[in-house]
PDB file of N, CA and C in Angstrom:
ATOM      1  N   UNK A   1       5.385  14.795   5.791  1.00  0.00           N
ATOM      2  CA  UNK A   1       5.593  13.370   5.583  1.00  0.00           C
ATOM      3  C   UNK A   1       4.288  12.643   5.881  1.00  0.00           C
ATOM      4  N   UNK A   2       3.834  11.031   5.429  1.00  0.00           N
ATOM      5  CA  UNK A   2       2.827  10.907   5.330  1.00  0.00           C
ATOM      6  C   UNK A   2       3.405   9.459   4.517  1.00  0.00           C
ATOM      7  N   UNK A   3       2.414   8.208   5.134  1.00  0.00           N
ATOM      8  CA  UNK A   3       1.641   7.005   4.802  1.00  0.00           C
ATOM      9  C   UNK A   3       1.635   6.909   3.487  1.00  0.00           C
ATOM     10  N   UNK A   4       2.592   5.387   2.794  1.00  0.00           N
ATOM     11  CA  UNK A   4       1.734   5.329   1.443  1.00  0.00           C
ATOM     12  C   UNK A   4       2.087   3.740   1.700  1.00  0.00           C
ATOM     13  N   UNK A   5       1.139   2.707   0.762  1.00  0.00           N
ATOM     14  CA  UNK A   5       1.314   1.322   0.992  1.00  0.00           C
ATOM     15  C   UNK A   5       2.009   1.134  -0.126  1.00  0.00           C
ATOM     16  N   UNK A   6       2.977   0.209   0.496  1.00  0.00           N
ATOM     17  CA  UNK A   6       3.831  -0.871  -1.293  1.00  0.00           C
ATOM     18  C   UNK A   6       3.721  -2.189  -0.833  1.00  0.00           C
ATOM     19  N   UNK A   7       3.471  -2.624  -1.947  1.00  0.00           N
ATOM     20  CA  UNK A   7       3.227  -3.955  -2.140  1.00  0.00           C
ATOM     21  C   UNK A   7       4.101  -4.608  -2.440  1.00  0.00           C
ATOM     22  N   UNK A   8       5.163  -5.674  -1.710  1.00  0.00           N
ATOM     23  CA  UNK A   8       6.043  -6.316  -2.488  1.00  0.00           C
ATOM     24  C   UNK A   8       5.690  -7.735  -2.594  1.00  0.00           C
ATOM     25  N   UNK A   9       6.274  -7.333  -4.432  1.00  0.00           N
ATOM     26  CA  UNK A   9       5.728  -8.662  -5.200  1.00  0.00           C
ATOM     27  C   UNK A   9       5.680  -9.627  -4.786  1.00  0.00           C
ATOM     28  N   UNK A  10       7.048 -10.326  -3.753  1.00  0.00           N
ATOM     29  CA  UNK A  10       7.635 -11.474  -3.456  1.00  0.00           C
ATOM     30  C   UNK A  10       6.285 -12.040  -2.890  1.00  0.00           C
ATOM     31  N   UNK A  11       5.877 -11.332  -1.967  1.00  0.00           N
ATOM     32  CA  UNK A  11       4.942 -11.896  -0.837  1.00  0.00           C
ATOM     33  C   UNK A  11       3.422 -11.386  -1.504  1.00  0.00           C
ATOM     34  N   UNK A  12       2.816 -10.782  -2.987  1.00  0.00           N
ATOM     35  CA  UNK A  12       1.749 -10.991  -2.903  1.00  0.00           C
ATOM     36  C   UNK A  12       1.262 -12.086  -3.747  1.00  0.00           C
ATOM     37  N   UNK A  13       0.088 -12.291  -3.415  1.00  0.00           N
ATOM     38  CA  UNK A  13      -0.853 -13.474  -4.212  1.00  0.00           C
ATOM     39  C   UNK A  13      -1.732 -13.433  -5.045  1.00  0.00           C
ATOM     40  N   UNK A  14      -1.993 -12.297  -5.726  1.00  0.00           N
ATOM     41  CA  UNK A  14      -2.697 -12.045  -6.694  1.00  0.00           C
ATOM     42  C   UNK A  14      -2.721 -12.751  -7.761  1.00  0.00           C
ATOM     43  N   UNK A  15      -1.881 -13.797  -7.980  1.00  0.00           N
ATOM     44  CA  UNK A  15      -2.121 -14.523  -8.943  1.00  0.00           C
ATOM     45  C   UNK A  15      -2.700 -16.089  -8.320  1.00  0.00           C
ATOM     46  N   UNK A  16      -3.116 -15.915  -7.200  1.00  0.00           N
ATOM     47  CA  UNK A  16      -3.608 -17.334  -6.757  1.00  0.00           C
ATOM     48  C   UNK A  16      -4.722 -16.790  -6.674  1.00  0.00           C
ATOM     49  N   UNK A  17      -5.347 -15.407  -6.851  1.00  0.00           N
ATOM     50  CA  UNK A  17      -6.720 -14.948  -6.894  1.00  0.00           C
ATOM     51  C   UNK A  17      -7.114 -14.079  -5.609  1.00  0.00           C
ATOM     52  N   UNK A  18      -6.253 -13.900  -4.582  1.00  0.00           N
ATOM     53  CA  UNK A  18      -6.445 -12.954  -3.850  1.00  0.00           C
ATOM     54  C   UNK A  18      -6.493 -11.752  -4.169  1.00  0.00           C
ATOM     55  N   UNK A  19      -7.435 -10.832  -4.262  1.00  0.00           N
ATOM     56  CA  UNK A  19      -7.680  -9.408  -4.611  1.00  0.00           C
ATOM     57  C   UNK A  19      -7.650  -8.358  -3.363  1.00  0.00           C
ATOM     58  N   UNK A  20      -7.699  -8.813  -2.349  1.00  0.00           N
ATOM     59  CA  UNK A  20      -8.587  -8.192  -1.431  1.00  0.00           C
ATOM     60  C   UNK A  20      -8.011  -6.385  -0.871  1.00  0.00           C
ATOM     61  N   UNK A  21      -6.904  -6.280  -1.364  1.00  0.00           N
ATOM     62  CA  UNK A  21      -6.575  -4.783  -1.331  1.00  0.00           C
ATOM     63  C   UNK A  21      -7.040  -3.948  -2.220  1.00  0.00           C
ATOM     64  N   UNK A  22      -6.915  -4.233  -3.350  1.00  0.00           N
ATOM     65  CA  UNK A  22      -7.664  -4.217  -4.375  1.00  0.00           C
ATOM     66  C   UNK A  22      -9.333  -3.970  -4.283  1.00  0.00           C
ATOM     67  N   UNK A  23      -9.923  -4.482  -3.323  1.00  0.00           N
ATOM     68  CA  UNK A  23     -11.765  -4.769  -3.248  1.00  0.00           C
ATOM     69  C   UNK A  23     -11.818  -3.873  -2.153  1.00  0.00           C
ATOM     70  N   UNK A  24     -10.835  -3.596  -1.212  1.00  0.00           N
ATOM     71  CA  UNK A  24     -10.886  -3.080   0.177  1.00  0.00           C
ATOM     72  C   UNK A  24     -10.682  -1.760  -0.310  1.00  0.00           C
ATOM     73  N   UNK A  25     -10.201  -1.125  -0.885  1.00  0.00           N
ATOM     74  CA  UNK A  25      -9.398   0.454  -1.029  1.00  0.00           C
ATOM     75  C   UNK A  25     -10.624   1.308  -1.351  1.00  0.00           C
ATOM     76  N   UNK A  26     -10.703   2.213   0.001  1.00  0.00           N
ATOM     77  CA  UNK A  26     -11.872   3.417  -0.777  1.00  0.00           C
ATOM     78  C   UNK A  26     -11.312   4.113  -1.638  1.00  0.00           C
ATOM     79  N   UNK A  27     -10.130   4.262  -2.460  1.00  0.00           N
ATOM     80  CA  UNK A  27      -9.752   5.225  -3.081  1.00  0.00           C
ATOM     81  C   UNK A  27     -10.219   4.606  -4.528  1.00  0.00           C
ATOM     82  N   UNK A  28     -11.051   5.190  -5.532  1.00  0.00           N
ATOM     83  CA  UNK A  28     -10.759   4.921  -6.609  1.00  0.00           C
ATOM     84  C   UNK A  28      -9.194   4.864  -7.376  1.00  0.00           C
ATOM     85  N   UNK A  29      -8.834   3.787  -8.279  1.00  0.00           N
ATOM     86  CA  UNK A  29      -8.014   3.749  -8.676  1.00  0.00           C
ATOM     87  C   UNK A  29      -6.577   3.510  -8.175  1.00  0.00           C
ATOM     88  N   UNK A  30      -6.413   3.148  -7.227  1.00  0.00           N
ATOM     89  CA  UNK A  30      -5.486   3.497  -6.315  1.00  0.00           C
ATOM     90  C   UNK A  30      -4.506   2.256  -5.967  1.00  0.00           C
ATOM     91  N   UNK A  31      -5.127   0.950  -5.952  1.00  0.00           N
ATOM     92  CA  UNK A  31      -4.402  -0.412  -5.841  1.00  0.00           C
ATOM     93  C   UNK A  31      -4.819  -1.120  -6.801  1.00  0.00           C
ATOM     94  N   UNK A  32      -4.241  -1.102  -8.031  1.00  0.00           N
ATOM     95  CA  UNK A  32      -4.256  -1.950  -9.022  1.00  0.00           C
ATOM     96  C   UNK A  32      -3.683  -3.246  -9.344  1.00  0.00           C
ATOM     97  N   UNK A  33      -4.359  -4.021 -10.298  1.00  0.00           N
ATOM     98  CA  UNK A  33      -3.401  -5.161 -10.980  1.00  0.00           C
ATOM     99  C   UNK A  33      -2.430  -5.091 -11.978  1.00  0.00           C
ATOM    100  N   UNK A  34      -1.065  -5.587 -11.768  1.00  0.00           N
ATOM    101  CA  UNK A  34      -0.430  -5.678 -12.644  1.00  0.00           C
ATOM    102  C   UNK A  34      -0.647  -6.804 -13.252  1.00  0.00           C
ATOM    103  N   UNK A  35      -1.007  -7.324 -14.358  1.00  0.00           N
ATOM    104  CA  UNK A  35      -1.158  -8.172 -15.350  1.00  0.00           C
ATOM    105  C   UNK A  35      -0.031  -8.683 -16.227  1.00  0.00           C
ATOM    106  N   UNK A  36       0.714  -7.995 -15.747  1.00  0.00           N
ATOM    107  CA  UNK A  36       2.143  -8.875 -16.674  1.00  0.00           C
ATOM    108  C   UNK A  36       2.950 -10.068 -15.200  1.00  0.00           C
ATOM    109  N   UNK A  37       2.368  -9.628 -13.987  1.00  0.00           N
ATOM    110  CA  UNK A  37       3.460  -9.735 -13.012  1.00  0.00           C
ATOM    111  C   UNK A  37       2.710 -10.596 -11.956  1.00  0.00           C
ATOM    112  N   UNK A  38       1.589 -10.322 -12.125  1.00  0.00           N
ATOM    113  CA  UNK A  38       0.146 -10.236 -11.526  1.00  0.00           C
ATOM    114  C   UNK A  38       0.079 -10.225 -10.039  1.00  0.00           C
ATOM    115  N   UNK A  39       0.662  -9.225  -9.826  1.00  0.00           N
ATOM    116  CA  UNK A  39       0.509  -8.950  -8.647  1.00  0.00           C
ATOM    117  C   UNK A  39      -0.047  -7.549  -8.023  1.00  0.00           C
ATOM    118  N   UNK A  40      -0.063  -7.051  -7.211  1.00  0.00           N
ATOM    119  CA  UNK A  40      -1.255  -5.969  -6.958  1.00  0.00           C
ATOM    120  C   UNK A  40       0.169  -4.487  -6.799  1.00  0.00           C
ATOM    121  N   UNK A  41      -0.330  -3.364  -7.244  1.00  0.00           N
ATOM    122  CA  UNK A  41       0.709  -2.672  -6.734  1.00  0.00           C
ATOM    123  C   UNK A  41       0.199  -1.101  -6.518  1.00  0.00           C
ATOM    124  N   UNK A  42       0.462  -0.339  -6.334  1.00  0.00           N
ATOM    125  CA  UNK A  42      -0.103   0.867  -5.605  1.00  0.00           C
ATOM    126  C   UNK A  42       0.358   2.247  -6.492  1.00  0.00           C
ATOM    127  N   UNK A  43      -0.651   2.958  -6.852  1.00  0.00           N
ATOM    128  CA  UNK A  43      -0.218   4.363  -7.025  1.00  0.00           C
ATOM    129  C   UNK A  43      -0.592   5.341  -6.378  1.00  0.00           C
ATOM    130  N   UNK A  44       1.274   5.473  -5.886  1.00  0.00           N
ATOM    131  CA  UNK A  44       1.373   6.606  -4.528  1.00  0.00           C
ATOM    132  C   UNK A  44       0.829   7.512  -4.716  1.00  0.00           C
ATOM    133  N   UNK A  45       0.675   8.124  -5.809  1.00  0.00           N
ATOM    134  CA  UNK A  45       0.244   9.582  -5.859  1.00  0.00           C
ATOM    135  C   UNK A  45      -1.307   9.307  -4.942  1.00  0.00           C
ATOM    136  N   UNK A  46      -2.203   8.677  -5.873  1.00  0.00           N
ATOM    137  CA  UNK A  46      -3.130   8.655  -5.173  1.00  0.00           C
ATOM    138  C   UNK A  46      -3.424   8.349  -3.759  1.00  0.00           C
ATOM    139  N   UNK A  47      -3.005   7.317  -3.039  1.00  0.00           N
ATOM    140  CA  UNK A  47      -2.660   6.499  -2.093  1.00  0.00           C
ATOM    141  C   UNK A  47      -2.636   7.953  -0.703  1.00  0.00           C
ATOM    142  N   UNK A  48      -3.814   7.456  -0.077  1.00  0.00           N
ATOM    143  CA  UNK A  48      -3.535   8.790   1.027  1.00  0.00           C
ATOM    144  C   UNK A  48      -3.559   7.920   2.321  1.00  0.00           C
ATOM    145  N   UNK A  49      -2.767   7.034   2.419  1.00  0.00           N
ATOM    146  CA  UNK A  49      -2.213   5.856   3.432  1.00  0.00           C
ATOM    147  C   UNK A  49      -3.487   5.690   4.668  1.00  0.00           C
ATOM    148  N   UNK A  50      -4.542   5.009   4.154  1.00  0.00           N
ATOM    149  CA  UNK A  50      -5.652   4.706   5.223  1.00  0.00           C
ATOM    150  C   UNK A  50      -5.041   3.746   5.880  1.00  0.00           C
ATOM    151  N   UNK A  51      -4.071   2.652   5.262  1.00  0.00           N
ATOM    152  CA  UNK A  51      -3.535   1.377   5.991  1.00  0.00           C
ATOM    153  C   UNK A  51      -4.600   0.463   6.022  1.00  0.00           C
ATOM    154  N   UNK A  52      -5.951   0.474   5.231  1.00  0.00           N
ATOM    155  CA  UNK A  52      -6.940  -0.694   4.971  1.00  0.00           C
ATOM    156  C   UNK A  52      -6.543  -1.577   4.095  1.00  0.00           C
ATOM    157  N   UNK A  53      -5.729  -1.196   2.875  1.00  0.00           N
ATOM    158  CA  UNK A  53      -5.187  -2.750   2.340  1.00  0.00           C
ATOM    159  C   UNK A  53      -3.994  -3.467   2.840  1.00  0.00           C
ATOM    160  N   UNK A  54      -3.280  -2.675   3.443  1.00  0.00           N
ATOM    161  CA  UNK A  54      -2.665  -3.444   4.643  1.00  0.00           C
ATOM    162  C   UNK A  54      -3.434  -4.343   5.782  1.00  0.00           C
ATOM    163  N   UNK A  55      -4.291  -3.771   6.215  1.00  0.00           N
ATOM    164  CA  UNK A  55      -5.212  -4.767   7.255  1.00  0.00           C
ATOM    165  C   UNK A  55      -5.614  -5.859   6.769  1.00  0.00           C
ATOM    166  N   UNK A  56      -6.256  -5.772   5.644  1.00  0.00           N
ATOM    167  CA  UNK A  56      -7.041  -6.844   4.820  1.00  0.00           C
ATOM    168  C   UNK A  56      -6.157  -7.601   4.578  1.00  0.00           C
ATOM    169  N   UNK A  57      -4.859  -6.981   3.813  1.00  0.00           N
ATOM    170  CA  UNK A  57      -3.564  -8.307   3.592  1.00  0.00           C
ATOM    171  C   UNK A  57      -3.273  -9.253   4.914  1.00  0.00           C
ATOM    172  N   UNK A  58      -2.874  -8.026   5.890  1.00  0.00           N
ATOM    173  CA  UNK A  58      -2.420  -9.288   7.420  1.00  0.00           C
ATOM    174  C   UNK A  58      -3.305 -10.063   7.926  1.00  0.00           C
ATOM    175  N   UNK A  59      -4.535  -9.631   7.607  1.00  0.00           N
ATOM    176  CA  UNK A  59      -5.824 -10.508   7.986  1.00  0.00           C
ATOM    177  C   UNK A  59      -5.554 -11.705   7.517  1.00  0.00           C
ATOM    178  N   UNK A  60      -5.445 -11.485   5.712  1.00  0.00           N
ATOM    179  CA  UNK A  60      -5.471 -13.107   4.994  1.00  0.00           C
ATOM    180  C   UNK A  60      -3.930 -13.826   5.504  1.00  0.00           C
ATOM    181  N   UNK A  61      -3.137 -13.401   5.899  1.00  0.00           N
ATOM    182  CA  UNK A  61      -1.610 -13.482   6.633  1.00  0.00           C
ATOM    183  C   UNK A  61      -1.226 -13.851   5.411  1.00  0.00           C
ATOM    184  N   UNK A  62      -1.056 -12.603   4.846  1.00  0.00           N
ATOM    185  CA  UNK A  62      -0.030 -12.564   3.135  1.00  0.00           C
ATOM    186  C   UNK A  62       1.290 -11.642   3.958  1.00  0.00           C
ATOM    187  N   UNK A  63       0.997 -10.404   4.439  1.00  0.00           N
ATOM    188  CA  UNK A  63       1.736  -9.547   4.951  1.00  0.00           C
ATOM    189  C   UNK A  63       2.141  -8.935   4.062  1.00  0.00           C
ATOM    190  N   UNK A  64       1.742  -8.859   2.286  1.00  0.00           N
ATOM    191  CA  UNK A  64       2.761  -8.622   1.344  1.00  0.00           C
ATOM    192  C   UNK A  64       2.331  -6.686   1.462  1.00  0.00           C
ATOM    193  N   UNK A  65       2.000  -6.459   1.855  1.00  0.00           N
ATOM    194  CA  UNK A  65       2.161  -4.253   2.108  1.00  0.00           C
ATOM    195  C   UNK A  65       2.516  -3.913   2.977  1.00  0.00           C
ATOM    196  N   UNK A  66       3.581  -2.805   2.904  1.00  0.00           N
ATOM    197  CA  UNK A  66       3.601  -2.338   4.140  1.00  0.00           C
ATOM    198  C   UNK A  66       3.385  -0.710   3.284  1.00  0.00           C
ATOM    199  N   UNK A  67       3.841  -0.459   4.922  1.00  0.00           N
ATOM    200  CA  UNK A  67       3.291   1.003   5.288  1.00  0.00           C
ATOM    201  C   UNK A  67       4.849   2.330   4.903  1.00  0.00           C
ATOM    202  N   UNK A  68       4.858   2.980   4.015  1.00  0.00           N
ATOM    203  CA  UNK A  68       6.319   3.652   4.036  1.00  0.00           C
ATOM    204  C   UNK A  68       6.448   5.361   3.773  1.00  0.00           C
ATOM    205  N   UNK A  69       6.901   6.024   4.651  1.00  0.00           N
ATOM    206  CA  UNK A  69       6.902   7.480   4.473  1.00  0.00           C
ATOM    207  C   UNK A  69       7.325   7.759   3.328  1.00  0.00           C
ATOM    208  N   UNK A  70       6.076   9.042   3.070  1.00  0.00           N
ATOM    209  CA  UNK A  70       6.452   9.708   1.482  1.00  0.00           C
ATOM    210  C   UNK A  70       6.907  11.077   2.166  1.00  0.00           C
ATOM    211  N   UNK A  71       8.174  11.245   1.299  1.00  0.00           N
ATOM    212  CA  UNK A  71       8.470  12.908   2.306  1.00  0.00           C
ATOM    213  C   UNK A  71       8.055  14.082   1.354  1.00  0.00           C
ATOM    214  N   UNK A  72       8.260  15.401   1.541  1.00  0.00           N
ATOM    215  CA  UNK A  72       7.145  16.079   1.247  1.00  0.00           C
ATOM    216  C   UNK A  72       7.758  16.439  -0.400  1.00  0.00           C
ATOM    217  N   UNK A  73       8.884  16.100  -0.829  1.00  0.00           N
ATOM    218  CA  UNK A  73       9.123  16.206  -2.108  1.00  0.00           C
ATOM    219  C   UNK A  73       8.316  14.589  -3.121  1.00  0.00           C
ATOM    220  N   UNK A  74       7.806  14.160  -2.144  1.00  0.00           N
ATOM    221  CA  UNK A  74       7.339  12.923  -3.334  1.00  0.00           C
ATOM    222  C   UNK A  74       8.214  11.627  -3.655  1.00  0.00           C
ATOM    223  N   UNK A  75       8.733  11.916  -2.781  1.00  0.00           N
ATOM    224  CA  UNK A  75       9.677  10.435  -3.193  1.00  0.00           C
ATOM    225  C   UNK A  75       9.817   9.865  -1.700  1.00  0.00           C
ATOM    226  N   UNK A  76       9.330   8.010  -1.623  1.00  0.00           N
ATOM    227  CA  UNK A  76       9.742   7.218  -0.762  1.00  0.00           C
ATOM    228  C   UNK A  76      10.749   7.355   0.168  1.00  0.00           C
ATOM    229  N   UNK A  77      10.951   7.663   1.321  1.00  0.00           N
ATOM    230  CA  UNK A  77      11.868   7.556   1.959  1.00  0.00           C
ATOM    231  C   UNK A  77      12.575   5.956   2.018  1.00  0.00           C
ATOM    232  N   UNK A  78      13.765   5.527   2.323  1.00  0.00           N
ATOM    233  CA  UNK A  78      14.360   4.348   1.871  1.00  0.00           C
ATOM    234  C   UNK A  78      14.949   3.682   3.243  1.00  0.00           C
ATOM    235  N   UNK A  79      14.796   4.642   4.217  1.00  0.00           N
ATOM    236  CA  UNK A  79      15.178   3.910   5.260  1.00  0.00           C
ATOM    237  C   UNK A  79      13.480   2.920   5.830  1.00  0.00           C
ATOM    238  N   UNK A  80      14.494   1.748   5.974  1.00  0.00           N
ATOM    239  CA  UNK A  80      13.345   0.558   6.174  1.00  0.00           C
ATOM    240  C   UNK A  80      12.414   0.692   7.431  1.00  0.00           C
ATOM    241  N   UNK A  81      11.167   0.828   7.516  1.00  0.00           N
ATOM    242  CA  UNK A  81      10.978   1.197   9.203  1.00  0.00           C
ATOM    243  C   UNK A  81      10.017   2.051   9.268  1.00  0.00           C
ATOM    244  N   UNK A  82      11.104   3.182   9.012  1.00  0.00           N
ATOM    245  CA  UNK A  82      10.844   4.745   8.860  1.00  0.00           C
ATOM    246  C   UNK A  82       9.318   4.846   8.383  1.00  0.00           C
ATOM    247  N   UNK A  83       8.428   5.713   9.267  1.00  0.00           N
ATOM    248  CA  UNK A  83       6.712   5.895   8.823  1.00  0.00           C
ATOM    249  C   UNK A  83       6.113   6.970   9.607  1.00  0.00           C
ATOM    250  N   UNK A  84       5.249   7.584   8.778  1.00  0.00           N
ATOM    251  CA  UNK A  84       4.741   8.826   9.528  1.00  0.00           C
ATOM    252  C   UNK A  84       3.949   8.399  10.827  1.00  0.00           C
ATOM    253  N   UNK A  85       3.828   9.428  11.433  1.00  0.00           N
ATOM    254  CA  UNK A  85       2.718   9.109  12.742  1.00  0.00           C
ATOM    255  C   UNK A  85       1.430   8.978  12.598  1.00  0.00           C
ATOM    256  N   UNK A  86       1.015   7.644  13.286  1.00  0.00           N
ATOM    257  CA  UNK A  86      -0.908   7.568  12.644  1.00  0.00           C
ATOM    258  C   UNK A  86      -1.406   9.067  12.978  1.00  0.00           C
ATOM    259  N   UNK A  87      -2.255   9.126  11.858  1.00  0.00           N
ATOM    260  CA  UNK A  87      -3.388  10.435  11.284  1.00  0.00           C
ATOM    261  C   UNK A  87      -2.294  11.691  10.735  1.00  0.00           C
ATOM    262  N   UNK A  88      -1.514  11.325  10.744  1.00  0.00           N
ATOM    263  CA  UNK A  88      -0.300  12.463   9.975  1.00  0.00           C
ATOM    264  C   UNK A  88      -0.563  12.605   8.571  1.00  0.00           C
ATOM    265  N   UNK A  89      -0.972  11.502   8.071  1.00  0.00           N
ATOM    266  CA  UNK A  89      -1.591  11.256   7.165  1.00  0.00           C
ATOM    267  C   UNK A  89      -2.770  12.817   6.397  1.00  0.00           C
ATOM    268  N   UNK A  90      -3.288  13.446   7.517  1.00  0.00           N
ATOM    269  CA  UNK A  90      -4.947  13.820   7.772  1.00  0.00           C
ATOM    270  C   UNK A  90      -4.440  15.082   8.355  1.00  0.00           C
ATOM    271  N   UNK A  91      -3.304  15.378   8.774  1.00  0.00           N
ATOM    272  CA  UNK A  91      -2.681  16.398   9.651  1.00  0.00           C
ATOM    273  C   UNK A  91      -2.970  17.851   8.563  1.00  0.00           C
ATOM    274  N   UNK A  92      -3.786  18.924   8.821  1.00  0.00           N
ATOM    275  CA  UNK A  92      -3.703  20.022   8.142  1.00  0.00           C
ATOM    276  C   UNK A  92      -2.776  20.545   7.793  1.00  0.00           C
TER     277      UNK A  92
END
């Protein structure tokens, strides 16, 4: 199990021009724009949960990412909360 960020729409601002998860993410490719919706949203696959576009979001106090366990079949766990242990992420 292991860290991935989602972005919910409600609370982001990407259409008032905030990018900054987006500008922050060392991952190539990884926090994109949606352009129909315009809001920022994440592909898990890539996404190896550093929790830096989360920081950058609570910084600007959007709060719109959080942090949510991927279990080891690939799919979101759904209980709300629920998150791997920091550097589990990184765990061999």
């Amino acid at each position: 199990m292991y860290n991935v960020a989602v972005v919910e729409d409600e609370k982001c601002v990407a259409k008032k021009g905030c990018r900054l998860c987006i500008m922050y993410c060392p991952e190539a490719d990884c926090v994109l724009l949606d352009t129909k919706k315009m809001v920022a949203w994440v592909v898990t696959d890539v996404c190896k949960g550093c929790d830096l576009c989360k920081v950058v979001c609570d910084a600007a106090k959007h709060q719109a990412i959080t942090m949510v366990a991927m279990g080891a079949d690939g799919k979101l766990l759904s209980k709300k909360g629920e998150a791997a242990g920091l550097g589990q992420a990184y765990a061999g």
